[in-house]
C-alpha atoms as a PDB file:
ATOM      1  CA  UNK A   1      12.325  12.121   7.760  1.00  0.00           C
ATOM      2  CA  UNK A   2      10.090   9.122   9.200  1.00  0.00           C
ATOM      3  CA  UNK A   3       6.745  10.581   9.409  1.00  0.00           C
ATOM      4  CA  UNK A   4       4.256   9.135  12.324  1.00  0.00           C
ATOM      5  CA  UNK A   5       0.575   9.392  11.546  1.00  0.00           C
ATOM      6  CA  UNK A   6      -2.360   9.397  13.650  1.00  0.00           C
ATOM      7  CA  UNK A   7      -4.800   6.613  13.876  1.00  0.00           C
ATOM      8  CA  UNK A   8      -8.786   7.247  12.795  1.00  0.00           C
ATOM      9  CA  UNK A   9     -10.527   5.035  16.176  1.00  0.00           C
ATOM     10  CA  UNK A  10     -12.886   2.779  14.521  1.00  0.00           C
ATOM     11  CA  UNK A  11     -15.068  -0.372  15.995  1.00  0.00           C
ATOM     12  CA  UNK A  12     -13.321  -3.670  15.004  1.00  0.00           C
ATOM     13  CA  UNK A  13     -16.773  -4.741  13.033  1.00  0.00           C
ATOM     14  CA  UNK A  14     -16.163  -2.038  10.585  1.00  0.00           C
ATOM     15  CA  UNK A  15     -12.492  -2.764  10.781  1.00  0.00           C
ATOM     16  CA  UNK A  16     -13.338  -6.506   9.340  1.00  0.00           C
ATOM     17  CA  UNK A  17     -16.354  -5.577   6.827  1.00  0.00           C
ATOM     18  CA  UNK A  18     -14.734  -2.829   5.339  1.00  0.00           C
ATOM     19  CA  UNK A  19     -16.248  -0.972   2.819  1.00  0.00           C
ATOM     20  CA  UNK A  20     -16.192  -1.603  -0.900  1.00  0.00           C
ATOM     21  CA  UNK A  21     -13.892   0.361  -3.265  1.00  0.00           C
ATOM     22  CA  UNK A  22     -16.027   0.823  -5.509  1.00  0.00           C
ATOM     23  CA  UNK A  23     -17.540   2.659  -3.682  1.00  0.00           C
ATOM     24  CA  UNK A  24     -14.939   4.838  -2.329  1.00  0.00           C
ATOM     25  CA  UNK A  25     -15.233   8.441  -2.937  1.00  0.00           C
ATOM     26  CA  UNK A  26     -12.494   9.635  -4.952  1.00  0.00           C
ATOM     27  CA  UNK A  27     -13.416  13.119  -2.851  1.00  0.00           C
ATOM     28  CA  UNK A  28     -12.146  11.790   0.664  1.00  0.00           C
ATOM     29  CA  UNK A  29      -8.537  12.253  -0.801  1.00  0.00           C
ATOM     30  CA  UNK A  30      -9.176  16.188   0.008  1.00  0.00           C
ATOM     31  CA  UNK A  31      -9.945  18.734  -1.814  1.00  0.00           C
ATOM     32  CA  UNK A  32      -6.669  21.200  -2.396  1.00  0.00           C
ATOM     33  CA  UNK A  33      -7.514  24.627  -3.930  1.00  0.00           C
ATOM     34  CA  UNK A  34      -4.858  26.052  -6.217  1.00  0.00           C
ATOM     35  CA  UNK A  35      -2.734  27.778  -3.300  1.00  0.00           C
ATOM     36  CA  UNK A  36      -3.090  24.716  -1.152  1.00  0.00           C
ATOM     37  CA  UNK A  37      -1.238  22.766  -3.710  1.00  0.00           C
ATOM     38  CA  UNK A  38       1.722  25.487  -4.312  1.00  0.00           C
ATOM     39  CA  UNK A  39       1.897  25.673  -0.229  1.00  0.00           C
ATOM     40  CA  UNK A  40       2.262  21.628  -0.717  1.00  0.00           C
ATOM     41  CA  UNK A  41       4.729  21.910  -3.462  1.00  0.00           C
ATOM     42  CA  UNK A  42       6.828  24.764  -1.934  1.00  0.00           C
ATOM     43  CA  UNK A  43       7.458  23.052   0.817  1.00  0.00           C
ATOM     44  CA  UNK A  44       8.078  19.944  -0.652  1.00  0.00           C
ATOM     45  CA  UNK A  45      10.980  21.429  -2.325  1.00  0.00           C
ATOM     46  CA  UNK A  46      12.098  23.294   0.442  1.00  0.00           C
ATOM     47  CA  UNK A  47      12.291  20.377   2.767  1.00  0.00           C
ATOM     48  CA  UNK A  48      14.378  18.161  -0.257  1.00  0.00           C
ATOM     49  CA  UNK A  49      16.500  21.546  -1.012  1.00  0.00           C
ATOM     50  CA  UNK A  50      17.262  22.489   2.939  1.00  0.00           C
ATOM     51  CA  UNK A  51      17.362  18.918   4.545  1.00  0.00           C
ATOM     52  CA  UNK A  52      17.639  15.874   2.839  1.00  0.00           C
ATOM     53  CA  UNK A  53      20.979  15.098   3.612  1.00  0.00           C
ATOM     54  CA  UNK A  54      21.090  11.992   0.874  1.00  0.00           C
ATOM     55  CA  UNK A  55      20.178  14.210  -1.881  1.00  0.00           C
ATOM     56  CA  UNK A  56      23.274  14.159  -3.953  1.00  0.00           C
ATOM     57  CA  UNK A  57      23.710  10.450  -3.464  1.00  0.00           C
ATOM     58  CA  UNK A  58      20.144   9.836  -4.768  1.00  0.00           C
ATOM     59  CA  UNK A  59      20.332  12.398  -8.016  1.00  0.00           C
ATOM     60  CA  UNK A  60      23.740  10.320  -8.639  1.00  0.00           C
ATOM     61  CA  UNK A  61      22.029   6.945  -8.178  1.00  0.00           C
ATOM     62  CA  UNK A  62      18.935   7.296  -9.612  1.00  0.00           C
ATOM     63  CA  UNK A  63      19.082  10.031 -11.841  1.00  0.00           C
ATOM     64  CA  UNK A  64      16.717  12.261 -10.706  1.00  0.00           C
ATOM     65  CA  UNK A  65      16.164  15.570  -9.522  1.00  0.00           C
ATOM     66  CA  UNK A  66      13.241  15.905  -6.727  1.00  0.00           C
ATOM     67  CA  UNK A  67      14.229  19.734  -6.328  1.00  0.00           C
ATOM     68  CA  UNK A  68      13.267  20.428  -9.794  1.00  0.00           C
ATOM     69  CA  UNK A  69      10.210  18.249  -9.774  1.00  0.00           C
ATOM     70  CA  UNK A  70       7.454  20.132  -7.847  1.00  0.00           C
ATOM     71  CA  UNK A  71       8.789  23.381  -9.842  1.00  0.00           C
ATOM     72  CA  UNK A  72       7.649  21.446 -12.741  1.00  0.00           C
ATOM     73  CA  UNK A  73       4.134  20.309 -11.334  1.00  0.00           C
ATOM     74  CA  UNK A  74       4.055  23.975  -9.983  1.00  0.00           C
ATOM     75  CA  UNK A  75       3.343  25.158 -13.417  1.00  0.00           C
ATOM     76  CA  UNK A  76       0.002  23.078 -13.631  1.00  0.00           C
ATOM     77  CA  UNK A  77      -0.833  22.730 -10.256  1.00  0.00           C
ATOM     78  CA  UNK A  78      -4.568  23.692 -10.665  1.00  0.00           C
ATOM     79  CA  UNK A  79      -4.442  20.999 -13.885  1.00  0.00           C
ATOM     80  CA  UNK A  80      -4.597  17.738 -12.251  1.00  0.00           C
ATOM     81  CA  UNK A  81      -7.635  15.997 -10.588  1.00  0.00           C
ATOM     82  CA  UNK A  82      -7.012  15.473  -6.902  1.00  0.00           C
ATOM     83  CA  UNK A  83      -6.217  12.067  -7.553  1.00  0.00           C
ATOM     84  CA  UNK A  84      -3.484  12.728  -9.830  1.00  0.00           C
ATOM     85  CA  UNK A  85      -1.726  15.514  -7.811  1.00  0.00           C
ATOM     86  CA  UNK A  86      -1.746  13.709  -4.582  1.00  0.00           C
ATOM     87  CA  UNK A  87       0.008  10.710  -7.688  1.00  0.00           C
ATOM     88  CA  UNK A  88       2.405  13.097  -8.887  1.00  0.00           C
ATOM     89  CA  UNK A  89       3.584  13.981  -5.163  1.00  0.00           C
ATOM     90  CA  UNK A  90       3.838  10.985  -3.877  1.00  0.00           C
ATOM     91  CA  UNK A  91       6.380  10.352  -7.223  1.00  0.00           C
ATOM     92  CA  UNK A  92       8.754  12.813  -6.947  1.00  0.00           C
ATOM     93  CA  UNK A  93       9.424  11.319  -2.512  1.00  0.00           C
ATOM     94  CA  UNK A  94       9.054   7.256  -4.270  1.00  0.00           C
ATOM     95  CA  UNK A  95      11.407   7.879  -6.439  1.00  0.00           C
ATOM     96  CA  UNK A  96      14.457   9.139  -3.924  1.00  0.00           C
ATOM     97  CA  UNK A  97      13.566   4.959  -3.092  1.00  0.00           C
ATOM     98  CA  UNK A  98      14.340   5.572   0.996  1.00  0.00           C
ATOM     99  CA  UNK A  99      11.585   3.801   2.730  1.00  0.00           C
ATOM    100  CA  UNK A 100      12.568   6.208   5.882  1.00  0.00           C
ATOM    101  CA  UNK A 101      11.287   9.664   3.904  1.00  0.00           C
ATOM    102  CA  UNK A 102       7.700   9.418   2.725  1.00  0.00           C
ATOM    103  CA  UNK A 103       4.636  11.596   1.700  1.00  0.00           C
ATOM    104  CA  UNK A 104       1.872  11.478   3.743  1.00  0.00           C
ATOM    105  CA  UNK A 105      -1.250  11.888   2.206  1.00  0.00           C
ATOM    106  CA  UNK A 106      -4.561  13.630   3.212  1.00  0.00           C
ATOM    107  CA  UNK A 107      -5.763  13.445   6.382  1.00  0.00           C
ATOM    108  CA  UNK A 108      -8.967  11.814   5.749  1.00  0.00           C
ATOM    109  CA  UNK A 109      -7.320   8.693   4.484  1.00  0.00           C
ATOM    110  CA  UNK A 110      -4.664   8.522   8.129  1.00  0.00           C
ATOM    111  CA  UNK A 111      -5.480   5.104   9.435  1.00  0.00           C
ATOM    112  CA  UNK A 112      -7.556   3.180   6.014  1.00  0.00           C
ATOM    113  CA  UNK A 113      -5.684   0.122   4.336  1.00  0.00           C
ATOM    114  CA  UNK A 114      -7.128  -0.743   0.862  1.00  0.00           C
ATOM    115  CA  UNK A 115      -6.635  -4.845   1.109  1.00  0.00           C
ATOM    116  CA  UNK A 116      -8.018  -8.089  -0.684  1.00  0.00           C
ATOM    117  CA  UNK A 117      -9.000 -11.005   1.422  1.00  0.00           C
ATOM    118  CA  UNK A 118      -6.090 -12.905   0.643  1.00  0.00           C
ATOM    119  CA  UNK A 119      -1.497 -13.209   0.776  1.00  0.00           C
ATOM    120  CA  UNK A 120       0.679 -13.774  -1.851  1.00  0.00           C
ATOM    121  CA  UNK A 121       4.452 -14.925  -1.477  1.00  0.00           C
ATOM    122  CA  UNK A 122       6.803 -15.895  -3.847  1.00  0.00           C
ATOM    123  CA  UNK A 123       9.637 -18.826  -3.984  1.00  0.00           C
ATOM    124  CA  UNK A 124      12.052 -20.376  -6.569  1.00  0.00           C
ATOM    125  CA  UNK A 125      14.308 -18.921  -9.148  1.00  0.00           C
ATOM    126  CA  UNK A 126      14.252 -15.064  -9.712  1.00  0.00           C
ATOM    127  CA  UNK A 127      14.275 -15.925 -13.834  1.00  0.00           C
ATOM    128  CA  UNK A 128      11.227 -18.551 -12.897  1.00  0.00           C
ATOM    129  CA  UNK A 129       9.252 -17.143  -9.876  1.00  0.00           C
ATOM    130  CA  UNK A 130       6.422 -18.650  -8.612  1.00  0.00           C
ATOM    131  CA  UNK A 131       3.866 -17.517  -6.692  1.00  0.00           C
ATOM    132  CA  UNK A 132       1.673 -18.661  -4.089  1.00  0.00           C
ATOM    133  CA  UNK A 133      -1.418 -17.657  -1.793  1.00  0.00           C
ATOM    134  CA  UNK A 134      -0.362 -18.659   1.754  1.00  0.00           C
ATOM    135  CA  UNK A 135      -3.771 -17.349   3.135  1.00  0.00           C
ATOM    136  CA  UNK A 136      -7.180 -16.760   2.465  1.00  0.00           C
ATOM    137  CA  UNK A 137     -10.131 -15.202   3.873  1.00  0.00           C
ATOM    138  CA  UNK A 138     -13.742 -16.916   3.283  1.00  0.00           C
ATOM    139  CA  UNK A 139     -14.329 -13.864   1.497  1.00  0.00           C
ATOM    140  CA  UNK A 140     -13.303 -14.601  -1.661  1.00  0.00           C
ATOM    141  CA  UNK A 141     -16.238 -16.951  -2.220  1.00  0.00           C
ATOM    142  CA  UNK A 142     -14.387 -19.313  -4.206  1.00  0.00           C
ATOM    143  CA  UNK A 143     -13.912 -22.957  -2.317  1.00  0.00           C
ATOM    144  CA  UNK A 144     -11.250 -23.554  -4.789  1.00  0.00           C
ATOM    145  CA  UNK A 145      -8.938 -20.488  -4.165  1.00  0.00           C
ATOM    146  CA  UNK A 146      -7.256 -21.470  -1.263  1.00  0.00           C
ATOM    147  CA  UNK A 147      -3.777 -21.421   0.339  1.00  0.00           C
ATOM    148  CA  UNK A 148      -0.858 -23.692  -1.640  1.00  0.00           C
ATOM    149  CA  UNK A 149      -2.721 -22.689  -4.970  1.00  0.00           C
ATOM    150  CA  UNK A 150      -0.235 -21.120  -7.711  1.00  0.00           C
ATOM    151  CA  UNK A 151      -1.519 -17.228  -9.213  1.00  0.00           C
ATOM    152  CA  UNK A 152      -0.641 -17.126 -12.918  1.00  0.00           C
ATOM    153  CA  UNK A 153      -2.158 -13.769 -14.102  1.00  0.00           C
ATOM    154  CA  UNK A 154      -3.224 -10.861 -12.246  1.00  0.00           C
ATOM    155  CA  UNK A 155      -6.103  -8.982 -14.119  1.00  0.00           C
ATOM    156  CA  UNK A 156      -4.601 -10.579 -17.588  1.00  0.00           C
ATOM    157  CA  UNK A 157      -0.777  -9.925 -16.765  1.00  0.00           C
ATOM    158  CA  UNK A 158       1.713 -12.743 -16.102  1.00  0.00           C
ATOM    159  CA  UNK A 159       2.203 -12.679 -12.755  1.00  0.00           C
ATOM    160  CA  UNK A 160       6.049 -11.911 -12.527  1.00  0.00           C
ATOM    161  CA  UNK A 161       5.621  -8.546 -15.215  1.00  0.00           C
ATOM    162  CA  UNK A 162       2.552  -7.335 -12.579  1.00  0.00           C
ATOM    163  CA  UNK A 163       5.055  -7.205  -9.375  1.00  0.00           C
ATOM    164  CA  UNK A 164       7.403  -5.540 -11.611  1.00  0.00           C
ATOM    165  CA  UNK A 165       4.875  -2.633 -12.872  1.00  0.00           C
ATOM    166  CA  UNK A 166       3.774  -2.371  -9.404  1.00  0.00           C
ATOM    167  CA  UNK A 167       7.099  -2.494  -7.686  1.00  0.00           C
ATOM    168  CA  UNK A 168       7.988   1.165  -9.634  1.00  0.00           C
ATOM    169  CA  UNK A 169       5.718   2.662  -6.891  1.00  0.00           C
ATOM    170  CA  UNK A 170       7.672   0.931  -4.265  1.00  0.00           C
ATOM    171  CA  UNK A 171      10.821   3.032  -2.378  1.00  0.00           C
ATOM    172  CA  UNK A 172      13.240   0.133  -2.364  1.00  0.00           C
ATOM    173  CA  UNK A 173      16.875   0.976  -3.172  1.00  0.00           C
ATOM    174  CA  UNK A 174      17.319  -2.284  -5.695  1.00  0.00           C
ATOM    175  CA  UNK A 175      15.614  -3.978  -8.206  1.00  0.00           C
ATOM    176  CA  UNK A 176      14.923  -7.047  -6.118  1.00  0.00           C
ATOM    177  CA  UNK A 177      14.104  -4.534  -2.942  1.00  0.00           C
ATOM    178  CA  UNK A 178      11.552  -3.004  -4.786  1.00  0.00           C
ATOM    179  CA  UNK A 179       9.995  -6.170  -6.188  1.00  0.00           C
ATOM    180  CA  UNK A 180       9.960  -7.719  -2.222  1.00  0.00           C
ATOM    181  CA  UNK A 181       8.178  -4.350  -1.372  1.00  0.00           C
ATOM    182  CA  UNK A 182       5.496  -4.833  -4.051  1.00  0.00           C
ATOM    183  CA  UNK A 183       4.775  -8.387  -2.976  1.00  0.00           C
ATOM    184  CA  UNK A 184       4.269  -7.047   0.443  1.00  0.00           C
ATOM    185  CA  UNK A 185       1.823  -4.405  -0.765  1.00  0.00           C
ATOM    186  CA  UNK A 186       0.003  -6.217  -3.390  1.00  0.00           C
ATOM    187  CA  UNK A 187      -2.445  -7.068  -1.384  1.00  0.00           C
ATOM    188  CA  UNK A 188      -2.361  -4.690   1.204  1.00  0.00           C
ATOM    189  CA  UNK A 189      -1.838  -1.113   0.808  1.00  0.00           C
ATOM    190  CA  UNK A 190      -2.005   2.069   3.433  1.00  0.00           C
ATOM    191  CA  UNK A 191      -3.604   4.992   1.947  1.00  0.00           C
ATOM    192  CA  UNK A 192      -1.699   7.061   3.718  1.00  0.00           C
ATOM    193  CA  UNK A 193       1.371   6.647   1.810  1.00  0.00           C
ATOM    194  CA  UNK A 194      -0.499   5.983  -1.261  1.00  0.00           C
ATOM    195  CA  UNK A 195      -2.887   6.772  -3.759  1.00  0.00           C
ATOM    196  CA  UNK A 196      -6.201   3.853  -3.610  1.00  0.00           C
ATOM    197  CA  UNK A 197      -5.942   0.953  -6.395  1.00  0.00           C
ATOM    198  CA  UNK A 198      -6.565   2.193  -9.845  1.00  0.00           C
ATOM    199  CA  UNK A 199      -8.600  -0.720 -10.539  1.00  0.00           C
ATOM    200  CA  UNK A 200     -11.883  -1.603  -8.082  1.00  0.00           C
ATOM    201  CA  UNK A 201     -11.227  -5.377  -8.313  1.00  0.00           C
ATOM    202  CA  UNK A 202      -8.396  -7.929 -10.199  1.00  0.00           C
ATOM    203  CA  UNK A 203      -8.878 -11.126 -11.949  1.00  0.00           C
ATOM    204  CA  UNK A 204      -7.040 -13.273 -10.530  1.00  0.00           C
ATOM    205  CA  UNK A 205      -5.389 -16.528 -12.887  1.00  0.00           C
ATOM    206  CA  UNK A 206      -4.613 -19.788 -10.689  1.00  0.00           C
ATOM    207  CA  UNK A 207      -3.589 -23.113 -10.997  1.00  0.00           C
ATOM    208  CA  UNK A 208      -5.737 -25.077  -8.545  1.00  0.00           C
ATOM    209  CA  UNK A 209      -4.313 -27.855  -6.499  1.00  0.00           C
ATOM    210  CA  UNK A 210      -5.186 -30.333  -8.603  1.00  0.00           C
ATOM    211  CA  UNK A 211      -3.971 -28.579 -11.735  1.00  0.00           C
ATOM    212  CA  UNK A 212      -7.010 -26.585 -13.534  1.00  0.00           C
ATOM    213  CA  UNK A 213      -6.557 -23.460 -14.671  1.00  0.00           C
ATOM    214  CA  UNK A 214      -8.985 -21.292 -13.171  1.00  0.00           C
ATOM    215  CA  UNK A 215     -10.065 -17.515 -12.624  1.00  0.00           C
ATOM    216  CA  UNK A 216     -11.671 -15.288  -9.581  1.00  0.00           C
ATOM    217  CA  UNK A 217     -12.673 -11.856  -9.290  1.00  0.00           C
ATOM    218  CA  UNK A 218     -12.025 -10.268  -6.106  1.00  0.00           C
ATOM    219  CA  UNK A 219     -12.810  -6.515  -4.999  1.00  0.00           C
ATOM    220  CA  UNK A 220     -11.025  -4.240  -2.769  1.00  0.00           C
ATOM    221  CA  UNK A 221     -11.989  -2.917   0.455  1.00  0.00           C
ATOM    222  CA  UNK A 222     -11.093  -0.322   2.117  1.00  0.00           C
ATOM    223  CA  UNK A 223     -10.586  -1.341   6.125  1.00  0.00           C
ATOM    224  CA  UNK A 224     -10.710   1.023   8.286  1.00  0.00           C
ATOM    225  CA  UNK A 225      -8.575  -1.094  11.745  1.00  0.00           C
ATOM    226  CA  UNK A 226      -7.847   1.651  14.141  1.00  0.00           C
ATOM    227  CA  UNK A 227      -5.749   1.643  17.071  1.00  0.00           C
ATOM    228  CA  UNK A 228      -5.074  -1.511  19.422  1.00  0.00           C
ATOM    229  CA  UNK A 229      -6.125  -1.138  23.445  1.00  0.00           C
ATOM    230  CA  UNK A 230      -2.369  -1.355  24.416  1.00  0.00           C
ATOM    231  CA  UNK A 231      -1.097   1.269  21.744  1.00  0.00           C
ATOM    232  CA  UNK A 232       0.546   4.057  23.025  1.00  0.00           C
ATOM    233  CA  UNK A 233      -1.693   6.809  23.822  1.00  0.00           C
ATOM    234  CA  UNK A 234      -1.403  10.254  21.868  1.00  0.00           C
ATOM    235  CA  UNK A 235       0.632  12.877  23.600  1.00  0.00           C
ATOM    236  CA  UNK A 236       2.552  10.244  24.858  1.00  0.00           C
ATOM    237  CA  UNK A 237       6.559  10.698  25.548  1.00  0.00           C
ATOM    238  CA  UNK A 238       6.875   6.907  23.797  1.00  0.00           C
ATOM    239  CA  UNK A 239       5.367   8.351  20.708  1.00  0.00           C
ATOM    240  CA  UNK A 240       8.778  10.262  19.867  1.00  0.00           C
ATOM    241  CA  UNK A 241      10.927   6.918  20.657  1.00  0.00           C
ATOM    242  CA  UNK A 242       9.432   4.358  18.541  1.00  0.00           C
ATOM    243  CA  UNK A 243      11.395   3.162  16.001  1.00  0.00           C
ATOM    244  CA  UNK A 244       8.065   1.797  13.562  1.00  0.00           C
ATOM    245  CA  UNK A 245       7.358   1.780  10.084  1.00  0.00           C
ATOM    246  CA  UNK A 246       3.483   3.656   9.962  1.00  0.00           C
ATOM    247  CA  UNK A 247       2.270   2.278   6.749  1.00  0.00           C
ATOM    248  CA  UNK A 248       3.739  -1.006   7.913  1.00  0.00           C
ATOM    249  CA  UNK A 249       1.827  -1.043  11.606  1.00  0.00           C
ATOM    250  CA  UNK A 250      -1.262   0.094   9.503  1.00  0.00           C
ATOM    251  CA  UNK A 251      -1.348  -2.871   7.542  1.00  0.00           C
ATOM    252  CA  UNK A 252      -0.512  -4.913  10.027  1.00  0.00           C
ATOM    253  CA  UNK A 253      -3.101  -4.199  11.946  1.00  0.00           C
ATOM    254  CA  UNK A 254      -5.533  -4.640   8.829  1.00  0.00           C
ATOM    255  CA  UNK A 255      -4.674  -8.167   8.228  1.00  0.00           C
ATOM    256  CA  UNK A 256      -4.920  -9.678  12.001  1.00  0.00           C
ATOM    257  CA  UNK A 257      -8.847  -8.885  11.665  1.00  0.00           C
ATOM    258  CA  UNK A 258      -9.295  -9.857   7.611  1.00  0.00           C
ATOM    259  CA  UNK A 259      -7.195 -13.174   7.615  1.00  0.00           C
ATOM    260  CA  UNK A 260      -7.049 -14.648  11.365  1.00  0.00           C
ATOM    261  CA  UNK A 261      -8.955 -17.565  11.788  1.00  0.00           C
ATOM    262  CA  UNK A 262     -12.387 -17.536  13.199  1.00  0.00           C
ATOM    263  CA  UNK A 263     -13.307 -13.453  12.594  1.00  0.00           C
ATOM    264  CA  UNK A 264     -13.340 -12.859   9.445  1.00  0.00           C
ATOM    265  CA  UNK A 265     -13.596 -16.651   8.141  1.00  0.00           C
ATOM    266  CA  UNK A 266      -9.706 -17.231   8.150  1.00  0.00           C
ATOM    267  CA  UNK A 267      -9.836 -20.500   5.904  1.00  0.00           C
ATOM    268  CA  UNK A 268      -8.585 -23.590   8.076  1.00  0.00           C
ATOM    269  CA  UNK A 269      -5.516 -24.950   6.780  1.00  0.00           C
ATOM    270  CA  UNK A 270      -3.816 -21.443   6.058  1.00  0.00           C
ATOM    271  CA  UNK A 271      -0.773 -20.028   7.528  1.00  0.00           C
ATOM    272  CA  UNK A 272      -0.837 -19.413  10.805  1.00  0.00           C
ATOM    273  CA  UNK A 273      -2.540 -15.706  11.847  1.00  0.00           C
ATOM    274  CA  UNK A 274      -0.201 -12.574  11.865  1.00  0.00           C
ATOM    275  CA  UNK A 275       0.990 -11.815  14.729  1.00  0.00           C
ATOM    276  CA  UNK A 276       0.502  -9.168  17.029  1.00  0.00           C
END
């Protein structure tokens, strides 16, 4: 139930600069009338009823019922915003937690990566985490958030309790899978698989190196990195055989351009640059 999506081509300037989110409009998610979003919803549950071979496992897992869900939204389709159906949706396929059986969203979002100029990776105990930027973009305009500095609070919320509330949008089957996921994402998200940030920027809390307690305020961007020269083209035979994560390759592709040394401003003395 892996789904492949296709790539918006974009110039690799606009990849880098991005656009901010504030400034996203909340009306590129698509506009569904009311039988567009039963036709969504039928299916849905037609699919999960028909072919989802893991269904009983997952109701006896997780205790849920993804069959009965879109009946439910069914009921007040024509209720929600856009923003909060294409939510809701994209709830009832996270919570199965398979990372091989995911919603895509609207087509005008295939190919855009909401992201923040910076990584964050965690080490030490899982009762006393502690988290650390590896690497930074120049874009954060702060000289004194840079990698080896420790984040403390993410827009007011200790750290550890903001990957948790994050990681219950994440498809991993455990506890400490889903928290891994949300580290992963926290920074970098497809929009494809996802709805955009709720917020248009965080407020970051971090110990510097030399111990103060400081705080920066960084926006999102939306990136827009398109396809590399040596992809496989569309129509392709290969296209069928490739055993790739989408939202994965997406964001990969975001962060060689917004963190690699030298294009975007890739701070010297970072982690090396992701590879290809």
């Amino acid at each position: 139930m892996t789904t492949t999506a296709r790539t918006r081509p974009t110039a690799v300037g606009a990849a880098q600069r991005g656009r901010p989110l504030s400034a996203f409009d909340r009306a590129d998610l698509g506009r569904l009338d009311g039988g567009q979003r039963l036709q969504v919803l039928d299916t849905l549950r037609t699919v999960l009823a028909g072919a989802y071979a893991h269904l009983p496992a997952k109701r006896a897992a997780y205790a849920v019922d993804p069959v009965h869900e879109p009946g439910l939204l069914r009921r007040r389709a024509t209720e929600p915003t856009d923003t909060e159906f294409h939510l809701a949706v994209s709830g009832v396929v996270t919570r199965l937690r398979d990372a091989h059986t995911r919603y895509v969203g609207p087509v005008s979002l295939r190919g855009a990566v909401a992201a923040l100029p910076f990584l964050v990776e965690q080490h030490g105990r899982y009762d006393e985490p502690t988290f650390v930027v590896t690497k930074v973009s120049d874009d954060v305009g702060d000289a004194a958030f840079e990698p080896g500095v420790r984040v403390e609070w993410w827009s007011g919320v200790p750290m550890a309790r903001a990957v948790e509330v994050h990681a219950d949008r994440e498809t991993g089957g455990r506890p400490d899978a889903r928290r891994a996921r949300a580290l992963e994402s926290l920074t970098f998200r497809a929009l494809d698989y996802g709805p955009p940030p709720d917020e248009h920027w965080v407020d970051v809390g971090y110990r510097s190196r030399r111990g103060a307690a400081k705080e920066v305020r960084v926006p999102w961007r939306v990136l827009l990195p398109g396809k590399a020269a040596t992809a496989v083209a569309a129509g392709s035979r290969a296209v069928t055989r490739q055993a790739a994560d989408p939202a994965a390759e997406a964001v990969r592709r975001a962060k060689k351009p917004a963190l690699r040394t030298g294009s975007v401003g890739g701070r010297p003395g970072g982690a090396p640059a992701c590879g290809r």
